[in-house]
N, C-alpha and C. Protein backbone atom coordinates (compact mmCIF):
# COMPACT_ATOMS: atom_id res chain seq x y z
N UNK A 1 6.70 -0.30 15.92
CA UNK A 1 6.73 0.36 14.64
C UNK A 1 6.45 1.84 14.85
N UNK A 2 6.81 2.31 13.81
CA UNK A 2 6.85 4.24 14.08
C UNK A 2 6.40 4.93 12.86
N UNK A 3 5.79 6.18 12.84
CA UNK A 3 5.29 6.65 11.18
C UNK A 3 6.81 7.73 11.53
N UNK A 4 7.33 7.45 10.01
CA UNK A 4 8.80 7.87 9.44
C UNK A 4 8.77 9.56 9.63
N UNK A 5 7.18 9.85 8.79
CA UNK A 5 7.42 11.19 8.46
C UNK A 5 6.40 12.03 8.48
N UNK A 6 6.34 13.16 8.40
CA UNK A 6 5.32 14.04 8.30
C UNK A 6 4.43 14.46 9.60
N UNK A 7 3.08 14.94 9.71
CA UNK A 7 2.75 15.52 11.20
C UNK A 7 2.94 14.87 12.04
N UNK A 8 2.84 13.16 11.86
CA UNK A 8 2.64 12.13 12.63
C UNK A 8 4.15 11.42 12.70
N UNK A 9 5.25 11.52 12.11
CA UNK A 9 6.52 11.86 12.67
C UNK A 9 6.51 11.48 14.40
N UNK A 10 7.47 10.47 13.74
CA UNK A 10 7.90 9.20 15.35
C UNK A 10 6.66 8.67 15.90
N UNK A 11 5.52 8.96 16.16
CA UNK A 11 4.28 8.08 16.61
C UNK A 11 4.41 6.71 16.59
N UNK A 12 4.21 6.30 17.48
CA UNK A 12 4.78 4.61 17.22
C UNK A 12 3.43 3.85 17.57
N UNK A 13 3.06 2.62 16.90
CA UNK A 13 2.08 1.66 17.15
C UNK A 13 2.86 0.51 16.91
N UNK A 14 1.95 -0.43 18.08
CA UNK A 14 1.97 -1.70 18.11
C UNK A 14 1.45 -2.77 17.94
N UNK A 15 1.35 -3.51 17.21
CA UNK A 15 0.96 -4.88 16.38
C UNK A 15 1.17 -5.76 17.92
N UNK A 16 0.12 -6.65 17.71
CA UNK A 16 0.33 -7.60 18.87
C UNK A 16 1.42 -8.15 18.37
N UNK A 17 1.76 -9.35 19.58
CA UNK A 17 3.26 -10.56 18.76
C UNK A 17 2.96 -11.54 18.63
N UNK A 18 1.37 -11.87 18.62
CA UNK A 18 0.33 -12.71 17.40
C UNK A 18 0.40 -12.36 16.00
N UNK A 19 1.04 -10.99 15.44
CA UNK A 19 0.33 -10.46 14.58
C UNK A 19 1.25 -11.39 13.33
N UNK A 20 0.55 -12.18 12.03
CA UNK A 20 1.03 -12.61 11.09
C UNK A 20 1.40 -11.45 9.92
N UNK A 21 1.39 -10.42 9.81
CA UNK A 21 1.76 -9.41 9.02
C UNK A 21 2.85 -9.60 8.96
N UNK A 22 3.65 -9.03 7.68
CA UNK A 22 5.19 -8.72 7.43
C UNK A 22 5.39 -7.33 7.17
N UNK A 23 5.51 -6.67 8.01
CA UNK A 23 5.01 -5.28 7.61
C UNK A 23 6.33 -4.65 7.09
N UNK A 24 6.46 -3.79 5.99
CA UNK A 24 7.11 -2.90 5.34
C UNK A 24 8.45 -2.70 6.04
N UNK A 25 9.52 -2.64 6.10
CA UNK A 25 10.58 -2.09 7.18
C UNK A 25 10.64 -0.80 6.85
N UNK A 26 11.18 -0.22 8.36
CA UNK A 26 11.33 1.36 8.04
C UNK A 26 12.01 1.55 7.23
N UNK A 27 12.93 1.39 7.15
CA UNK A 27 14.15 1.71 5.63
C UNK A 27 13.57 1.65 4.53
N UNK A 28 12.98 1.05 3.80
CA UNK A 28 12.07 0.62 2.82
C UNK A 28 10.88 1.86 2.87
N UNK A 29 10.57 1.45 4.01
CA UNK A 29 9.36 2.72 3.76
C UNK A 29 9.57 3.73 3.57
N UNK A 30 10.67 4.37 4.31
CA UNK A 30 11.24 6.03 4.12
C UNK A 30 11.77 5.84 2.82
N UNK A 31 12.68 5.13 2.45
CA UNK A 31 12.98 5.41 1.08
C UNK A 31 11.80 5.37 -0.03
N UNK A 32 10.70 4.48 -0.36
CA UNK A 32 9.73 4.83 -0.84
C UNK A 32 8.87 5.51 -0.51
N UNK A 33 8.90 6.39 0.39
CA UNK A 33 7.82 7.75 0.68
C UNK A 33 8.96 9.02 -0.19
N UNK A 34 10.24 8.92 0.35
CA UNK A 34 11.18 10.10 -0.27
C UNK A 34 10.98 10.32 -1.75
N UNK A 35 11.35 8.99 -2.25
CA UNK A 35 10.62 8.85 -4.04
C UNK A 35 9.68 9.94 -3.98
N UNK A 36 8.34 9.42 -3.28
CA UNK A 36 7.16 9.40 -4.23
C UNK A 36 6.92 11.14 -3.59
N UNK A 37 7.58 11.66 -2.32
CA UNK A 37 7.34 12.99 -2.08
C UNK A 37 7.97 13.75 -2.75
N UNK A 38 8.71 13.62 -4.25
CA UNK A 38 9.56 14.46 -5.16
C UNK A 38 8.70 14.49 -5.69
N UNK A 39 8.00 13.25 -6.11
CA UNK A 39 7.09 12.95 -7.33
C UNK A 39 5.36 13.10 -7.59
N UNK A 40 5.27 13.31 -5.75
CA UNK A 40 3.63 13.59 -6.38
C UNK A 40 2.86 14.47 -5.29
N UNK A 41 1.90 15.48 -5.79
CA UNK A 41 1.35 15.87 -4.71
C UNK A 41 0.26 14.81 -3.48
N UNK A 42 0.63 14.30 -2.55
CA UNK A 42 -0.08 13.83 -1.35
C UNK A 42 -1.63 14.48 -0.93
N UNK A 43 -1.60 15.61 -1.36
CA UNK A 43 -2.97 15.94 -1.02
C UNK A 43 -4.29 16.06 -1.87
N UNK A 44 -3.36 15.69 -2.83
CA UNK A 44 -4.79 15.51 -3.98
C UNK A 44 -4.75 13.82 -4.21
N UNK A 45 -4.07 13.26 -3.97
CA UNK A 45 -4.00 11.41 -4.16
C UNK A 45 -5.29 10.78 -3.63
N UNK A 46 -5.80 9.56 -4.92
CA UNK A 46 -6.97 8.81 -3.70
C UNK A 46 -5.68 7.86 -4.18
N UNK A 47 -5.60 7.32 -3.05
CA UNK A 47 -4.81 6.04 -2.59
C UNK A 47 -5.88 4.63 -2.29
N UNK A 48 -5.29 3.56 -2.75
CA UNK A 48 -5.58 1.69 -2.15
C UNK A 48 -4.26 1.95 -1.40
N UNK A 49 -4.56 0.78 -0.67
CA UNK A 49 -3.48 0.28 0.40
C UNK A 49 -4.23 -1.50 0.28
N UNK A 50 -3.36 -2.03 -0.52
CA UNK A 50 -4.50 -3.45 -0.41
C UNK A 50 -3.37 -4.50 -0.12
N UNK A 51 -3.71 -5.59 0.52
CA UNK A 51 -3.30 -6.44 1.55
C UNK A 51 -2.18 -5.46 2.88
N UNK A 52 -3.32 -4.85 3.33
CA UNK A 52 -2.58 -3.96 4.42
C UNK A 52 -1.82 -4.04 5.64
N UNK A 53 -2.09 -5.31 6.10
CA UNK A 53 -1.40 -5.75 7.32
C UNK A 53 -1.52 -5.06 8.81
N UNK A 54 -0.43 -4.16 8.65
CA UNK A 54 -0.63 -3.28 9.80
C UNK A 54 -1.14 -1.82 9.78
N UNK A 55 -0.98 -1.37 7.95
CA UNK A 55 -1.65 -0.45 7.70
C UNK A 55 -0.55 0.47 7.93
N UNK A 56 1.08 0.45 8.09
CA UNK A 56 1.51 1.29 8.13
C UNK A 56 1.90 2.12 6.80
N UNK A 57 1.34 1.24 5.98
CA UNK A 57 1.37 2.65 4.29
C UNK A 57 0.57 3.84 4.40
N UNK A 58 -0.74 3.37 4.80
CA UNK A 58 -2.03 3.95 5.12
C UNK A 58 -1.32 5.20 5.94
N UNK A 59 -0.67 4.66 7.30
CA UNK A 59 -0.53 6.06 8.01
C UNK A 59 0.35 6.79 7.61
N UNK A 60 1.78 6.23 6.75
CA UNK A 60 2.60 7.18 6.11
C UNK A 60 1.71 8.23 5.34
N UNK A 61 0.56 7.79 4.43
CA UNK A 61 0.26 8.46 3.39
C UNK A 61 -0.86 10.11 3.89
N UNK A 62 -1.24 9.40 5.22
CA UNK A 62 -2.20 10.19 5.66
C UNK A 62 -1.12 11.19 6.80
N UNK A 63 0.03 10.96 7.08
CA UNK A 63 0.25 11.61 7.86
C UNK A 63 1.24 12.61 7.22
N UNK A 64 1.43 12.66 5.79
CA UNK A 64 1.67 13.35 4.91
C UNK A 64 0.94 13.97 4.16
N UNK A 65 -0.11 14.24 4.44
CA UNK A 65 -1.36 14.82 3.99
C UNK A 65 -2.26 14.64 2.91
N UNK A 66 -2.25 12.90 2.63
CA UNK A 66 -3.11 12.51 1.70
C UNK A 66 -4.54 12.07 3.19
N UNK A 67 -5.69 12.49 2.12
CA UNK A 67 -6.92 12.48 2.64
C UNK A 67 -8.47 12.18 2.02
N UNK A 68 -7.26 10.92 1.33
CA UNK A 68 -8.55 10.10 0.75
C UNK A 68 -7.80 8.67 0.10
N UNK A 69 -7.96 7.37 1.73
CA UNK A 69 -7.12 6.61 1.57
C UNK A 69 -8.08 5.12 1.98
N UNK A 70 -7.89 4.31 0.96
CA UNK A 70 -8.95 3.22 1.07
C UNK A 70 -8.08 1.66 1.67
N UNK A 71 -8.03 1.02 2.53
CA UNK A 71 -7.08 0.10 3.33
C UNK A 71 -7.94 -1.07 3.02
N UNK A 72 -7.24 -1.76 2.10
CA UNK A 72 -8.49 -3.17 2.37
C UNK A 72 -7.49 -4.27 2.66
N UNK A 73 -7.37 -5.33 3.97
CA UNK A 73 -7.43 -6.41 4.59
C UNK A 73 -8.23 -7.53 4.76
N UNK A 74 -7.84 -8.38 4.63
CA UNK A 74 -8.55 -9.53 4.45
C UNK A 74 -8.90 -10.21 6.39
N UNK A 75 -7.57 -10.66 6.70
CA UNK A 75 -7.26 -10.93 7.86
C UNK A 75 -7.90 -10.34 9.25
N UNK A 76 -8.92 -10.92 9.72
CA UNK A 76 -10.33 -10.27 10.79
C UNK A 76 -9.12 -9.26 12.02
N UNK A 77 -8.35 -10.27 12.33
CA UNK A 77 -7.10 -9.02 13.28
C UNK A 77 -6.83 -8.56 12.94
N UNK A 78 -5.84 -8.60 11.78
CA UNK A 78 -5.07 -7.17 10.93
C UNK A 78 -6.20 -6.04 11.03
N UNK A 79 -7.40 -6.35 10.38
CA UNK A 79 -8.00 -5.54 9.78
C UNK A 79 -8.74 -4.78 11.19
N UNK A 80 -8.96 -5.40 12.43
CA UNK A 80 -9.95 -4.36 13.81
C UNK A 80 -8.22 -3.69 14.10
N UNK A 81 -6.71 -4.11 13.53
CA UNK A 81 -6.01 -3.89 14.40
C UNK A 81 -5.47 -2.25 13.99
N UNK A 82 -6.25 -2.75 12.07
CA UNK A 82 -5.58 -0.95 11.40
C UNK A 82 -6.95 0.11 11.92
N UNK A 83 -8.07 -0.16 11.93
CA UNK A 83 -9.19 0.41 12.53
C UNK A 83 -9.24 1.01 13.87
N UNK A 84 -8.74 0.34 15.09
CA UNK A 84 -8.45 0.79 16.20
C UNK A 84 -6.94 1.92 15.88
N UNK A 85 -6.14 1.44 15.28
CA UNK A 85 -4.84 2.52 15.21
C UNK A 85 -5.39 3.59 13.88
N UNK A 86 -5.88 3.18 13.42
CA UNK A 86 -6.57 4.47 12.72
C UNK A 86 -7.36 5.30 13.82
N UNK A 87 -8.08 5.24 14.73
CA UNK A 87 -9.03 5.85 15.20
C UNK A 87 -8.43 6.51 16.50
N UNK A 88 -7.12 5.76 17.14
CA UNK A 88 -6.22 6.07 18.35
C UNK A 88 -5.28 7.69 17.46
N UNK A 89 -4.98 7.24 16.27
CA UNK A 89 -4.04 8.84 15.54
C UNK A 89 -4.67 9.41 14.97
N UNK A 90 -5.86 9.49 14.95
CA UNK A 90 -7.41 10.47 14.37
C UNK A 90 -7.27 10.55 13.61
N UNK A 91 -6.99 9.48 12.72
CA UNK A 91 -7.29 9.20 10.91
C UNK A 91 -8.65 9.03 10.44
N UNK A 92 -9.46 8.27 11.37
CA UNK A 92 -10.68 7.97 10.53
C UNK A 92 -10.91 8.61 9.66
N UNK A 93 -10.72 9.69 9.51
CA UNK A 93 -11.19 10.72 8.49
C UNK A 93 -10.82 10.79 7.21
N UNK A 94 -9.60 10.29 7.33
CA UNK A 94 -8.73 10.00 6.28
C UNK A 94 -8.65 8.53 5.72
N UNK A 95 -8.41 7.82 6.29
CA UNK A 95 -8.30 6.43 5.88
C UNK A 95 -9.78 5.44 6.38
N UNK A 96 -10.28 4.94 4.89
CA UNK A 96 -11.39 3.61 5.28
C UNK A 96 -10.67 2.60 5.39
N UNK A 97 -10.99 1.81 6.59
CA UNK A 97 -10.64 0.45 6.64
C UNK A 97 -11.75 -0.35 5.94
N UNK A 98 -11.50 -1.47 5.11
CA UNK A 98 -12.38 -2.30 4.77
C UNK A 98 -11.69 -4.08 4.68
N UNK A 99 -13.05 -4.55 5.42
CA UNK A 99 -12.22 -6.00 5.21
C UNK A 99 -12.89 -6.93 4.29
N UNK A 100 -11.88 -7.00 3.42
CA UNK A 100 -12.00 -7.82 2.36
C UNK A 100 -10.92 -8.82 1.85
N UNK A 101 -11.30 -9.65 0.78
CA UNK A 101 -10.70 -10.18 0.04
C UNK A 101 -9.99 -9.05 -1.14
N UNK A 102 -8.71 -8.90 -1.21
CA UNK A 102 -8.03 -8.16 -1.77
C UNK A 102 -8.39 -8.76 -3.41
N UNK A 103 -8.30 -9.51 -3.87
CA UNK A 103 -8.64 -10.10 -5.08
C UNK A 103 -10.55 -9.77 -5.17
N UNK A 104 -10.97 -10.01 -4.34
CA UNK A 104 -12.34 -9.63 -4.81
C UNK A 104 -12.95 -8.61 -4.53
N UNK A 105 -12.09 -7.44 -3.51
CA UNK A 105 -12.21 -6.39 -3.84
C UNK A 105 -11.86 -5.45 -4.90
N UNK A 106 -10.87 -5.96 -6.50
CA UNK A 106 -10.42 -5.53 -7.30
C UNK A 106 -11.51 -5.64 -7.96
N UNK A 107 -11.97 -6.89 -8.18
CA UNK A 107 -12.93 -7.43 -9.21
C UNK A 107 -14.53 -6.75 -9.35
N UNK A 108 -14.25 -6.41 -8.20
CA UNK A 108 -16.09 -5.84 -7.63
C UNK A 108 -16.11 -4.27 -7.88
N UNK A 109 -14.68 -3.50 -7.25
CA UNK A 109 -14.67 -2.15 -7.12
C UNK A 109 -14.91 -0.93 -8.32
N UNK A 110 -16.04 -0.03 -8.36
CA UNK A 110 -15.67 0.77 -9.66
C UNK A 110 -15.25 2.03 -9.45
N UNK A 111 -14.47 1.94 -8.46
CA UNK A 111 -13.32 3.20 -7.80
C UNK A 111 -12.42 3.09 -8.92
N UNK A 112 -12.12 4.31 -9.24
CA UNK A 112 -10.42 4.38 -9.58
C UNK A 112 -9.24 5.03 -9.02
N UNK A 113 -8.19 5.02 -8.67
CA UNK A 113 -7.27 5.36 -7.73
C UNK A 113 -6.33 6.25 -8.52
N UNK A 114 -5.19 7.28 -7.65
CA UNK A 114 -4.47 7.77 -8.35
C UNK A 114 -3.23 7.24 -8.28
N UNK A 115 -3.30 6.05 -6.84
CA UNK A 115 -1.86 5.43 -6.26
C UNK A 115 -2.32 4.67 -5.91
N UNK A 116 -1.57 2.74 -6.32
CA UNK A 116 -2.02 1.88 -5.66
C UNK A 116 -1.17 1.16 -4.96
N UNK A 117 -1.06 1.03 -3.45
CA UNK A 117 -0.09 -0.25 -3.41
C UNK A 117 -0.72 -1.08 -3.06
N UNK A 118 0.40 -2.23 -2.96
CA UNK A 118 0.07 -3.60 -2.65
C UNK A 118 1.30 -4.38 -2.22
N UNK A 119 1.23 -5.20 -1.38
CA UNK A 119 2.08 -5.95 -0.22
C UNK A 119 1.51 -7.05 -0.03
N UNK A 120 1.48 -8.03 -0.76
CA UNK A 120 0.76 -9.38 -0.46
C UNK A 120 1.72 -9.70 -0.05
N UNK A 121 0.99 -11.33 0.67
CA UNK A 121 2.01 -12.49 1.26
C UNK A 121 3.39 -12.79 -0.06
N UNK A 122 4.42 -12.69 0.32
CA UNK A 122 5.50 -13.10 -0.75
C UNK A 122 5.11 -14.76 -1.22
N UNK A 123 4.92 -15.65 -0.21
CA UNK A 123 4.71 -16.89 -0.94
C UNK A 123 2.99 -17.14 -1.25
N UNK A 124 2.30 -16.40 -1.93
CA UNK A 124 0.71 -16.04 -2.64
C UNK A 124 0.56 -16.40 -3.19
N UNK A 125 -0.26 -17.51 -3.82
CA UNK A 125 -0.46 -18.64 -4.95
C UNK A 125 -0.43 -17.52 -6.08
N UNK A 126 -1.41 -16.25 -6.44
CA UNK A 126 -1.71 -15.54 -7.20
C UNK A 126 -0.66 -14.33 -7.19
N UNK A 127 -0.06 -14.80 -6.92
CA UNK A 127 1.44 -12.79 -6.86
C UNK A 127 1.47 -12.95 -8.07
N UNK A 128 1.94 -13.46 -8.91
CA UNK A 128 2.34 -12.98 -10.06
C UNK A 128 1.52 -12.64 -11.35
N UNK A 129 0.09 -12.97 -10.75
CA UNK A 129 -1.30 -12.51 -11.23
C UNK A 129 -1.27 -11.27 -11.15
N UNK A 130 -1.09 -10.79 -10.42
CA UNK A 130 -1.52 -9.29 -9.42
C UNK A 130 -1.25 -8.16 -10.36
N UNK A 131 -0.03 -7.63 -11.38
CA UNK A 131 -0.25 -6.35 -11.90
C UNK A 131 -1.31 -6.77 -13.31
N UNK A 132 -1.33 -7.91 -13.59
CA UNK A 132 -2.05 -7.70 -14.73
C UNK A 132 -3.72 -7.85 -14.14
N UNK A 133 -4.45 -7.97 -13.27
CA UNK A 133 -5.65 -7.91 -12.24
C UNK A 133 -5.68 -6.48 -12.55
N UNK A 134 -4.77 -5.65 -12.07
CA UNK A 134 -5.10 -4.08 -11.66
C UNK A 134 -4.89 -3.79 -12.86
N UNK A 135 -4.45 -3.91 -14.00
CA UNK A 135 -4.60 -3.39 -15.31
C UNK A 135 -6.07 -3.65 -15.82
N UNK A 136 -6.32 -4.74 -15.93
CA UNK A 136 -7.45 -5.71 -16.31
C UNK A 136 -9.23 -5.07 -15.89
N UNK A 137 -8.58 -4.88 -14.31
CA UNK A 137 -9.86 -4.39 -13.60
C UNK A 137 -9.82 -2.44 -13.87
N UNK A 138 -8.67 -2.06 -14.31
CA UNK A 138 -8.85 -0.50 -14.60
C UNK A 138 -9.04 0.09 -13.48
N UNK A 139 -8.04 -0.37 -12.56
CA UNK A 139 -8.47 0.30 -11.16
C UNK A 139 -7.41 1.70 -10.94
N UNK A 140 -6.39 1.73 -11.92
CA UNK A 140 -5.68 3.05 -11.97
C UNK A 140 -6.26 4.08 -12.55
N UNK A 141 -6.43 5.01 -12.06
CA UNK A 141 -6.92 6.78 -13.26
C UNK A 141 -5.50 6.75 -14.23
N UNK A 142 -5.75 7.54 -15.22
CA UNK A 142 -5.02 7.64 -16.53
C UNK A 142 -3.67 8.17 -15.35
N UNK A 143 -2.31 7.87 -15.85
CA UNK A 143 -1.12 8.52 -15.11
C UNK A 143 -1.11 8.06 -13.56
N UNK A 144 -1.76 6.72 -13.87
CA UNK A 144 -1.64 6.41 -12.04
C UNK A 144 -0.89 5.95 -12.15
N UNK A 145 -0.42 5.46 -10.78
CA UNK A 145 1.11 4.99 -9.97
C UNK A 145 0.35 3.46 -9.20
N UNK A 146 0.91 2.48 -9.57
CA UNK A 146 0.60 1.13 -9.02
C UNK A 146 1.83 0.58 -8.49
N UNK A 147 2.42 0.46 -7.34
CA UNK A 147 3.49 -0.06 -6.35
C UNK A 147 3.42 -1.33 -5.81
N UNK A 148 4.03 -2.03 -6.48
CA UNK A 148 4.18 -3.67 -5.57
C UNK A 148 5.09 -4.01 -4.85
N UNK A 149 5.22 -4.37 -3.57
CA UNK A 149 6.11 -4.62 -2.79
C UNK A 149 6.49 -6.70 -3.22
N UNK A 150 7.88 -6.72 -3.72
CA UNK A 150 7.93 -8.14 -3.66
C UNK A 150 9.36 -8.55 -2.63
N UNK A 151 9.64 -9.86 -3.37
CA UNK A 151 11.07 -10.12 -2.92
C UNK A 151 11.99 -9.99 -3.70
N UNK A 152 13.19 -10.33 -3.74
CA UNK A 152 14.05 -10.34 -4.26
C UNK A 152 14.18 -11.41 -5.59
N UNK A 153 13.01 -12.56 -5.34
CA UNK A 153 12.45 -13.77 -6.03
C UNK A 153 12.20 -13.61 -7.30
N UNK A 154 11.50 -12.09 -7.43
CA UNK A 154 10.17 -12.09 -8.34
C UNK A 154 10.81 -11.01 -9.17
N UNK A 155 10.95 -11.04 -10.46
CA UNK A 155 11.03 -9.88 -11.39
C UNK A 155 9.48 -9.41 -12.37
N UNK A 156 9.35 -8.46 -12.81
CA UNK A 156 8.06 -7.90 -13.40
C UNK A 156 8.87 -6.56 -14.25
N UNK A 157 9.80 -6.79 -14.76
CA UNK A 157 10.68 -5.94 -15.86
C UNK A 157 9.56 -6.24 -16.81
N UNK A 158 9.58 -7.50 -17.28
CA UNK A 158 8.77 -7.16 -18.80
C UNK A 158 7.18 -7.19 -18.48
N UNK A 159 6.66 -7.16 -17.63
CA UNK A 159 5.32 -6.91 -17.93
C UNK A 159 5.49 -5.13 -18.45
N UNK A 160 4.34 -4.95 -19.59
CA UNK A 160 3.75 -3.61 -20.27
C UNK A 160 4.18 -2.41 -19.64
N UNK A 161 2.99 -2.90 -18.50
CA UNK A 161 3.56 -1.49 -17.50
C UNK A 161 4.19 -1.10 -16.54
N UNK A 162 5.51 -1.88 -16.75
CA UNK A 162 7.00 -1.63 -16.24
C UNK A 162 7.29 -0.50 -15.79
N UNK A 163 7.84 0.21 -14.93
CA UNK A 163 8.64 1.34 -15.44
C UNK A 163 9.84 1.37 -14.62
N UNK A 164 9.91 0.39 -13.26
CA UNK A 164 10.83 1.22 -12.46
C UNK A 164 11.04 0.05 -11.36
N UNK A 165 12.29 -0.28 -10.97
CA UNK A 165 12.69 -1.55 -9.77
C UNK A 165 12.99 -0.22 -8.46
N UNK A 166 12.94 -0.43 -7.48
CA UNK A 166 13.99 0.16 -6.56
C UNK A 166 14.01 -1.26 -5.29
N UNK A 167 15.40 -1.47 -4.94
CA UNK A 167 15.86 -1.97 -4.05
C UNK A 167 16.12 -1.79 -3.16
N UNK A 168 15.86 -2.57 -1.75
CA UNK A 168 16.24 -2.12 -0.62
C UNK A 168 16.16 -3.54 0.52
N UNK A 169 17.78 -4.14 0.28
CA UNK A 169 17.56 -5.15 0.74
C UNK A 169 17.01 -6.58 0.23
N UNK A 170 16.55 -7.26 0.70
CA UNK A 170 15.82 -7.87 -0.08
C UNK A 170 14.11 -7.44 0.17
N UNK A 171 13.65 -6.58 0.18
CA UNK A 171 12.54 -5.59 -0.53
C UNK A 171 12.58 -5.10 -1.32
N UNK A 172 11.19 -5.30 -2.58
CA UNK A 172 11.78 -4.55 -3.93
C UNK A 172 10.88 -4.25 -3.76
N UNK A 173 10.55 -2.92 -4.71
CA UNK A 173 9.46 -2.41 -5.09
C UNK A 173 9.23 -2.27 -6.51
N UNK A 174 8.37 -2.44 -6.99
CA UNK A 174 8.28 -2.41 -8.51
C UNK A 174 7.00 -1.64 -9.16
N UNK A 175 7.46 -0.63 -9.78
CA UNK A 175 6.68 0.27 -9.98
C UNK A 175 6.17 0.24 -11.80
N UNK A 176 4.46 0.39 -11.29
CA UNK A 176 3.71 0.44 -12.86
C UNK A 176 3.08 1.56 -13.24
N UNK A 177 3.31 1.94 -14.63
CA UNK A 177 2.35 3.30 -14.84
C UNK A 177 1.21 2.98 -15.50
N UNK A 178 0.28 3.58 -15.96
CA UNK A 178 -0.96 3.49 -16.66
C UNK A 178 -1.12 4.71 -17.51
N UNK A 179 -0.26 4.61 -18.40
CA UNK A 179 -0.23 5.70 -19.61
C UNK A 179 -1.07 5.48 -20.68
């Protein structure tokens, strides 16, 4: 795997070939970083990155000059595996790793974010729980940006805070505002 863009541009890390993550494809990722670099300043963003996997959102976001980025993993490997590659591309600084339960880190947290994503397992007893949790728990600041990565399976048009599909493949992303 490789970070797409920004200082950290081509850097490549490796996930063991133990690793159960489904991590983001590059195509997918560059096209949702291009979006969101029209759309928002990166250096004032506090960012989630929740069910992180390999954490390669985390390093897109930081290697574009967001510098205040919270990674929570559940999974004991995933989670020493984004910590060690955080600390090998001198992120620490930028990105907390924390390992948790992504669901009970919503419930507990009284952070609020300016960008949230999320990438759960596609077959997740609770996915289709998930945008109304982050509404519920108020974990967006007023005008935040909440990003769900699904499949092609799952639509979330009519939930409230709808605003936006983009496709890529069978990767969707589905985007919520908090107006």
């Amino acid at each position: 795997m490789r970070i797409i863009s920004g200082y950290l541009k081509g850097r490549r890390f490796s996930p063991p070939k133990s690793f159960k993550a489904r991590p983001t494809t590059d195509i997918a990722r560059e096209s949702l970083f291009n979006i969101l670099m029209n759309r928002l300043d990166f250096e004032d963003l506090k960012v989630l990155d929740l069910f992180a996997g390999t954490g390669s959102i985390s390093y897109e976001f930081a290697s574009r000059g967001c510098e205040n980025i919270t990674t929570v993993e559940f999974n004991y490997n995933h989670f020493s595996f984004i910590k060690k590659t955080t600390q090998e591309l001198e992120l620490d600084k930028y990105i907390r790793p924390i390992k948790a339960d992504a669901f009970k880190y919503m419930q507990k947290s009284s952070e609020k974010f300016d960008l949230i994503f999320a990438d759960p397992p596609f077959d997740l007893k609770q996915f289709d729980t998930i945008p109304d949790l982050f509404f519920q728990q108020e974990l967006l600041n007023e005008n935040g940006l909440f990003i769900l990565e699904h499949s092609d399976k799952k639509s979330f048009e009519n939930h409230p805070n709808f605003s936006e599909l983009k496709k890529y493949g069978k990767v969707h992303f589905s985007f919520f505002t908090n107006l």
